[in-house]
N, C-alpha and C. Protein backbone atom coordinates (compact mmCIF):
# COMPACT_ATOMS: atom_id res chain seq x y z
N UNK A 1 0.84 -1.17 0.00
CA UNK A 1 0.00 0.00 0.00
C UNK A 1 0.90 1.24 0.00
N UNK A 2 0.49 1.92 -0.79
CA UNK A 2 0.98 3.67 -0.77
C UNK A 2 -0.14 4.76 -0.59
N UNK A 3 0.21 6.01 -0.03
CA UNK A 3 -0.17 6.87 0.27
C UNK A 3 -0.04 8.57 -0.49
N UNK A 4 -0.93 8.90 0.15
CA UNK A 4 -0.62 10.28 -0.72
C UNK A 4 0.11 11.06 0.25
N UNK A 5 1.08 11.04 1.02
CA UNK A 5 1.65 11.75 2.11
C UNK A 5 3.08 10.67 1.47
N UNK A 6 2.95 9.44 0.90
CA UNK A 6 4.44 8.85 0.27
C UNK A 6 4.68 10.16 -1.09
N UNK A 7 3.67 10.44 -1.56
CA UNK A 7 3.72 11.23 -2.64
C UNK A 7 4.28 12.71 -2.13
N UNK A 8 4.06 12.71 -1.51
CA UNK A 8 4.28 14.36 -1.28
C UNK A 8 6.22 14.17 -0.39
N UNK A 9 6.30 12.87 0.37
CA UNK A 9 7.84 12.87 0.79
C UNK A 9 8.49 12.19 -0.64
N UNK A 10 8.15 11.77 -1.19
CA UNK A 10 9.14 11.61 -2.66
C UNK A 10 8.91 12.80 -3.41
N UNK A 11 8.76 14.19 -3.82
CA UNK A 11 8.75 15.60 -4.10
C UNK A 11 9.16 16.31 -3.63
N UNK A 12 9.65 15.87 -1.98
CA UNK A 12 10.53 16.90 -1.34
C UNK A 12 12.08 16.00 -1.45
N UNK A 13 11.81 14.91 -1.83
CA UNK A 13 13.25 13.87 -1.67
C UNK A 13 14.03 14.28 -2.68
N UNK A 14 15.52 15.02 -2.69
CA UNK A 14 16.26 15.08 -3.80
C UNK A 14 16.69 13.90 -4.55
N UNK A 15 16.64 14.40 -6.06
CA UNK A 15 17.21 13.39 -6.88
C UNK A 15 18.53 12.29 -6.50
N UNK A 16 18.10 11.17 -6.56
CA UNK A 16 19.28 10.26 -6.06
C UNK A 16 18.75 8.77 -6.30
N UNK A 17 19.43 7.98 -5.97
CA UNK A 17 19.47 6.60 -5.74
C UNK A 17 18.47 6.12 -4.54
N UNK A 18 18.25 7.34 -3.48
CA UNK A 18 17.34 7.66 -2.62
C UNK A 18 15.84 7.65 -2.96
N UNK A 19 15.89 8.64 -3.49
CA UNK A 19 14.46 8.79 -4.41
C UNK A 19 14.44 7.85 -5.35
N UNK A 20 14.82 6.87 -5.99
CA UNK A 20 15.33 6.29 -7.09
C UNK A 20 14.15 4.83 -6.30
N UNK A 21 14.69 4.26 -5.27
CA UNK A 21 13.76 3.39 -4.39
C UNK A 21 12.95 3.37 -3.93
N UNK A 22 12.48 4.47 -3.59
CA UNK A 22 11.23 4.69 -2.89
C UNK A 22 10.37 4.95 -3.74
N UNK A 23 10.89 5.17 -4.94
CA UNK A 23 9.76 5.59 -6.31
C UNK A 23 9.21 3.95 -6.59
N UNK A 24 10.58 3.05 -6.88
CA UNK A 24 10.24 1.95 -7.24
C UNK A 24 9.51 1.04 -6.16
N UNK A 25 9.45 1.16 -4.58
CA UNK A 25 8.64 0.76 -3.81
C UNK A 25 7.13 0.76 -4.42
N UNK A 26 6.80 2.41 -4.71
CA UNK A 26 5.42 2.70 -4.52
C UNK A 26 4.84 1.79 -6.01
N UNK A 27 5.83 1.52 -6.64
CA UNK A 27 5.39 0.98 -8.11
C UNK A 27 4.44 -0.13 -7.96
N UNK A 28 5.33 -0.75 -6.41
CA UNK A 28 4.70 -2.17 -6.65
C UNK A 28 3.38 -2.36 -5.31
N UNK A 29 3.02 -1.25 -5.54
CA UNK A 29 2.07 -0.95 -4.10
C UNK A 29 0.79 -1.49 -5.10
N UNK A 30 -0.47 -2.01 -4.50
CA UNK A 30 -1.83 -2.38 -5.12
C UNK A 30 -2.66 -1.44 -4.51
N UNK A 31 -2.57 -0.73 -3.90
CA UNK A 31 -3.79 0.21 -3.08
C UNK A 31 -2.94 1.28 -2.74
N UNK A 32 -3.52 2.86 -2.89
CA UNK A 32 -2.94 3.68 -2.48
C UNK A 32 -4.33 4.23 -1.60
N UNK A 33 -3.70 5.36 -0.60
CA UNK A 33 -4.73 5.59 0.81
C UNK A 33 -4.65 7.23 0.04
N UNK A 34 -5.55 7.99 -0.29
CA UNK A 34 -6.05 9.19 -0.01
C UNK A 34 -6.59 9.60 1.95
N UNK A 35 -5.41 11.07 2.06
CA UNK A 35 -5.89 11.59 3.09
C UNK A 35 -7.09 12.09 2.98
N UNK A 36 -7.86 11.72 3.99
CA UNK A 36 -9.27 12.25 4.44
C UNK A 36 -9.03 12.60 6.06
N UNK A 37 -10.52 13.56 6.00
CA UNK A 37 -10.41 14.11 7.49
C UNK A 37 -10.51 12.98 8.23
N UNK A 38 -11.35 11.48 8.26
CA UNK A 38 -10.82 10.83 9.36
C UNK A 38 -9.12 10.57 9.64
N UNK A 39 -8.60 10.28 8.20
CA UNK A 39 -7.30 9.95 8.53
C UNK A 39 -6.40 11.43 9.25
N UNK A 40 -6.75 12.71 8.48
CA UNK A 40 -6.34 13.60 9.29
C UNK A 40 -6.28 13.91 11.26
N UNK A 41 -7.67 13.32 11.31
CA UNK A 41 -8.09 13.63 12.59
C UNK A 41 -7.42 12.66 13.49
N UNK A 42 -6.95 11.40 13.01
CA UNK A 42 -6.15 10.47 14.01
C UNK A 42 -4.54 10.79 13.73
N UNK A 43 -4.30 11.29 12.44
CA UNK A 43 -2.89 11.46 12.50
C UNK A 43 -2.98 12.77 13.41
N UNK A 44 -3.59 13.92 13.39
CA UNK A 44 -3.63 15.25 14.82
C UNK A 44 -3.28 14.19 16.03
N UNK A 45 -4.25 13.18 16.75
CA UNK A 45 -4.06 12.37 17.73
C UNK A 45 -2.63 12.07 17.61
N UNK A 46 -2.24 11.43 17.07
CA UNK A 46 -0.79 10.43 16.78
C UNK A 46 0.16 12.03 17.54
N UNK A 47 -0.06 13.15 16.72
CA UNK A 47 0.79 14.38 17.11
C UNK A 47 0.99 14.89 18.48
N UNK A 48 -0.23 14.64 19.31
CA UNK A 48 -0.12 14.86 20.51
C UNK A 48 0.55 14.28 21.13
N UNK A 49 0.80 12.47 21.19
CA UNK A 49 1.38 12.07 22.01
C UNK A 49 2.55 12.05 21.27
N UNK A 50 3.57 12.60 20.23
CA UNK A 50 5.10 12.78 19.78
C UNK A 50 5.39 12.48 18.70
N UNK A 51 4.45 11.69 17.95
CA UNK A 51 4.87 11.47 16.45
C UNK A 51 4.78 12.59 15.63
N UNK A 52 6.04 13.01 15.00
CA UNK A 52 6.03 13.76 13.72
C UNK A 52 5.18 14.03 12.89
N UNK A 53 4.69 15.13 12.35
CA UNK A 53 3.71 14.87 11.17
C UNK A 53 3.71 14.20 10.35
N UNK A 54 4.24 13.93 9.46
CA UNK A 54 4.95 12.89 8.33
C UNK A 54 4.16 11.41 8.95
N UNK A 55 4.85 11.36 10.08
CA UNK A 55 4.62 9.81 10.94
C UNK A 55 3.58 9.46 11.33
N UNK A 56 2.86 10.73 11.68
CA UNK A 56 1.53 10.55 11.99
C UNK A 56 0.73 10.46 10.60
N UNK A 57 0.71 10.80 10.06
CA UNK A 57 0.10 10.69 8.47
C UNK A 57 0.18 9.21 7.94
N UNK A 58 1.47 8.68 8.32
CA UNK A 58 2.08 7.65 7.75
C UNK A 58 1.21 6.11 8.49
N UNK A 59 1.03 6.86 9.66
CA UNK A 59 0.00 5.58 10.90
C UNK A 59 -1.43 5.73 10.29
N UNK A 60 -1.66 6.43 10.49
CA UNK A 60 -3.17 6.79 10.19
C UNK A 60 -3.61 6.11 8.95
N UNK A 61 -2.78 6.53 7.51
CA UNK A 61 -2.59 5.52 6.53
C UNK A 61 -2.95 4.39 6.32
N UNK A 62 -2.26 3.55 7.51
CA UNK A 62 -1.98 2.22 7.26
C UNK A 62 -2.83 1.72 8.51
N UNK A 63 -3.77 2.60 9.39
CA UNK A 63 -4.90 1.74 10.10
C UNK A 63 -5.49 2.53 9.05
N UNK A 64 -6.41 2.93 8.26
CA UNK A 64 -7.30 3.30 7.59
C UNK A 64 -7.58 2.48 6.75
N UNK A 65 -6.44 1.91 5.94
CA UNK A 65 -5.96 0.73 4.77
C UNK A 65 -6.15 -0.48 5.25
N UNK A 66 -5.87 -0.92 6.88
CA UNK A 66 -6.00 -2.27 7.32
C UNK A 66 -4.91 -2.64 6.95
N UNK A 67 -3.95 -1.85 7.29
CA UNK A 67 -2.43 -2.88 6.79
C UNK A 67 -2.13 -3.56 8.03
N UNK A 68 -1.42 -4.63 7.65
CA UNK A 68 -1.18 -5.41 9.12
C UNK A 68 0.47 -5.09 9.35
N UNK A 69 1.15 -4.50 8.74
CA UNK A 69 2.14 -3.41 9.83
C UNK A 69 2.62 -2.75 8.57
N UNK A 70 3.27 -1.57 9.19
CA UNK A 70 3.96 -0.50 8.61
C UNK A 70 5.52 -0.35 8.90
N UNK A 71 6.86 -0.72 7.89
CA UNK A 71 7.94 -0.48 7.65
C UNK A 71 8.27 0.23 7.76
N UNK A 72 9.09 0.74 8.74
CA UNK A 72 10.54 1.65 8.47
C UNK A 72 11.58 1.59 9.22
N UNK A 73 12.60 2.12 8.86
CA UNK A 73 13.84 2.21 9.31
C UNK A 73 14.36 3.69 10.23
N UNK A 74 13.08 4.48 11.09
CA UNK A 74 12.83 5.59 11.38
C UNK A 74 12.98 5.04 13.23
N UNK A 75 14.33 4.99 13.64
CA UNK A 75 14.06 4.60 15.09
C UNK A 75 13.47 5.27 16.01
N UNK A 76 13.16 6.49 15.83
CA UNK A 76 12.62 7.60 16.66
C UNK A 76 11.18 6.58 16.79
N UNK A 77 10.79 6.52 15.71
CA UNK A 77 9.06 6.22 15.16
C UNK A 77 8.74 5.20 15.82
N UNK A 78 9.91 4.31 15.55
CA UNK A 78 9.87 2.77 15.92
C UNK A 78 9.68 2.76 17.49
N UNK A 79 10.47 3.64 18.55
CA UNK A 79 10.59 3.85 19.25
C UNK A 79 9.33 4.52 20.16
N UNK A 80 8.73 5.31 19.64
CA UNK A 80 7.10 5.63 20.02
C UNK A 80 6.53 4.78 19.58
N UNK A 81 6.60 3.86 18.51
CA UNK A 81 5.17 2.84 18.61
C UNK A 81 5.12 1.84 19.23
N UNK A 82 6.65 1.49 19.65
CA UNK A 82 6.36 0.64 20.59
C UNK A 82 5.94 1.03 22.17
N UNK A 83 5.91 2.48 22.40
CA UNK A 83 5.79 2.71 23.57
C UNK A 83 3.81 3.15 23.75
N UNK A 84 3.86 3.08 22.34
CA UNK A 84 1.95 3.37 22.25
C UNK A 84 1.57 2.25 21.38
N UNK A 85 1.92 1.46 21.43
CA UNK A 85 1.46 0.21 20.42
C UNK A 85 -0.17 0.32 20.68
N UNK A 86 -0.85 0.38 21.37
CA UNK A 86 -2.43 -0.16 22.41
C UNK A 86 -2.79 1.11 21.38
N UNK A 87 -2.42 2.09 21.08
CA UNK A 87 -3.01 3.09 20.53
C UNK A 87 -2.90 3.17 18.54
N UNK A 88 -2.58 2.27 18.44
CA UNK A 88 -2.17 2.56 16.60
C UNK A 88 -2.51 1.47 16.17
N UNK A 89 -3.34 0.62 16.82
CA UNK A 89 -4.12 -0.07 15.36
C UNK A 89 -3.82 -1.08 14.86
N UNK A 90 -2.40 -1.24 14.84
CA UNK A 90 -1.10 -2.10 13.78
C UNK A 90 0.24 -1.95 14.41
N UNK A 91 0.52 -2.39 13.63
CA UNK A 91 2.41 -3.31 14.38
C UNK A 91 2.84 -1.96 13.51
N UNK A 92 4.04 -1.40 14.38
CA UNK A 92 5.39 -0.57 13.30
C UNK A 92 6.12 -1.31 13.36
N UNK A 93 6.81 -1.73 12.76
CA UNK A 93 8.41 -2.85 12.62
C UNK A 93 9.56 -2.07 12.16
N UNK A 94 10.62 -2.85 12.21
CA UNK A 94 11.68 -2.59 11.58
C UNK A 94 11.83 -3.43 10.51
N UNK A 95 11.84 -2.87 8.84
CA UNK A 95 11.89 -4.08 7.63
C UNK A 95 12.46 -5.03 8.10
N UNK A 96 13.75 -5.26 8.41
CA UNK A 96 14.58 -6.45 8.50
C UNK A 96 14.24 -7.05 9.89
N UNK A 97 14.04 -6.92 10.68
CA UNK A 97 13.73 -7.51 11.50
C UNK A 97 12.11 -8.03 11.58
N UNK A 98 11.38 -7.33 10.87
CA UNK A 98 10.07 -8.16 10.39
C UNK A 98 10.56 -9.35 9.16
N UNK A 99 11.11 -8.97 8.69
CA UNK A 99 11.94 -10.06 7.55
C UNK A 99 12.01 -10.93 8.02
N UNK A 100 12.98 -10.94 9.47
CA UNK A 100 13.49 -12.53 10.11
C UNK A 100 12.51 -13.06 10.39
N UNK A 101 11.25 -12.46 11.33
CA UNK A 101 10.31 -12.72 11.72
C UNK A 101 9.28 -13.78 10.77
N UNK A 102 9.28 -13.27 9.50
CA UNK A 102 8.57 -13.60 8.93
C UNK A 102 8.74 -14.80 7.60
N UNK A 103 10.05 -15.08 7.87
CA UNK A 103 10.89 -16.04 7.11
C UNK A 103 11.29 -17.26 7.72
């Protein structure tokens, strides 16, 4: 799944090998999530208790979508969701370590 908040951080991402992956991620996405005010109104929530905007956008997303967890390599993020897990819906992981998990 991709998002329209992936769209808007690949437009601020400079040209690179960077942007280069994350373009080709979203390629192989089957569902993309349009922000709506519900998703707005829980990513505001997500903000109160410390998640970034971006991050909060990025949660909200992926309980709206029913994803059964959300990837990244963002330890801050990783680091609040595990301390609010009861509150978000879905698992945040770390790719590779959901990898092992799941292999």
């Amino acid at each position: 799944m991709t998002s329209e908040i992936i769209d808007v951080e690949l437009r601020r991402t400079p040209e690179g090998i960077r942007k280069d992956q994350m373009w080709l991620w979203t390629t192989l996405a089957i569902a993309k999530m349009n922000i709506t005010e519900q998703i707005q109104s829980h990513s505001s929530e997500l903000a109160k208790i410390g998640f970034k905007e971006y991050d909060a956008l990025h949660i909200a997303c992926a309980k709206a979508g029913c994803a059964d967890v959300l990837l990244t390599t963002d330890d801050r993020m990783l680091r609040l969701a595990a301390r609010h897990g009861n509150l978000l819906h879905g698992r945040v992981e770390n790719p590779l370590q959901w990898l092992v998990e799941v292999t």
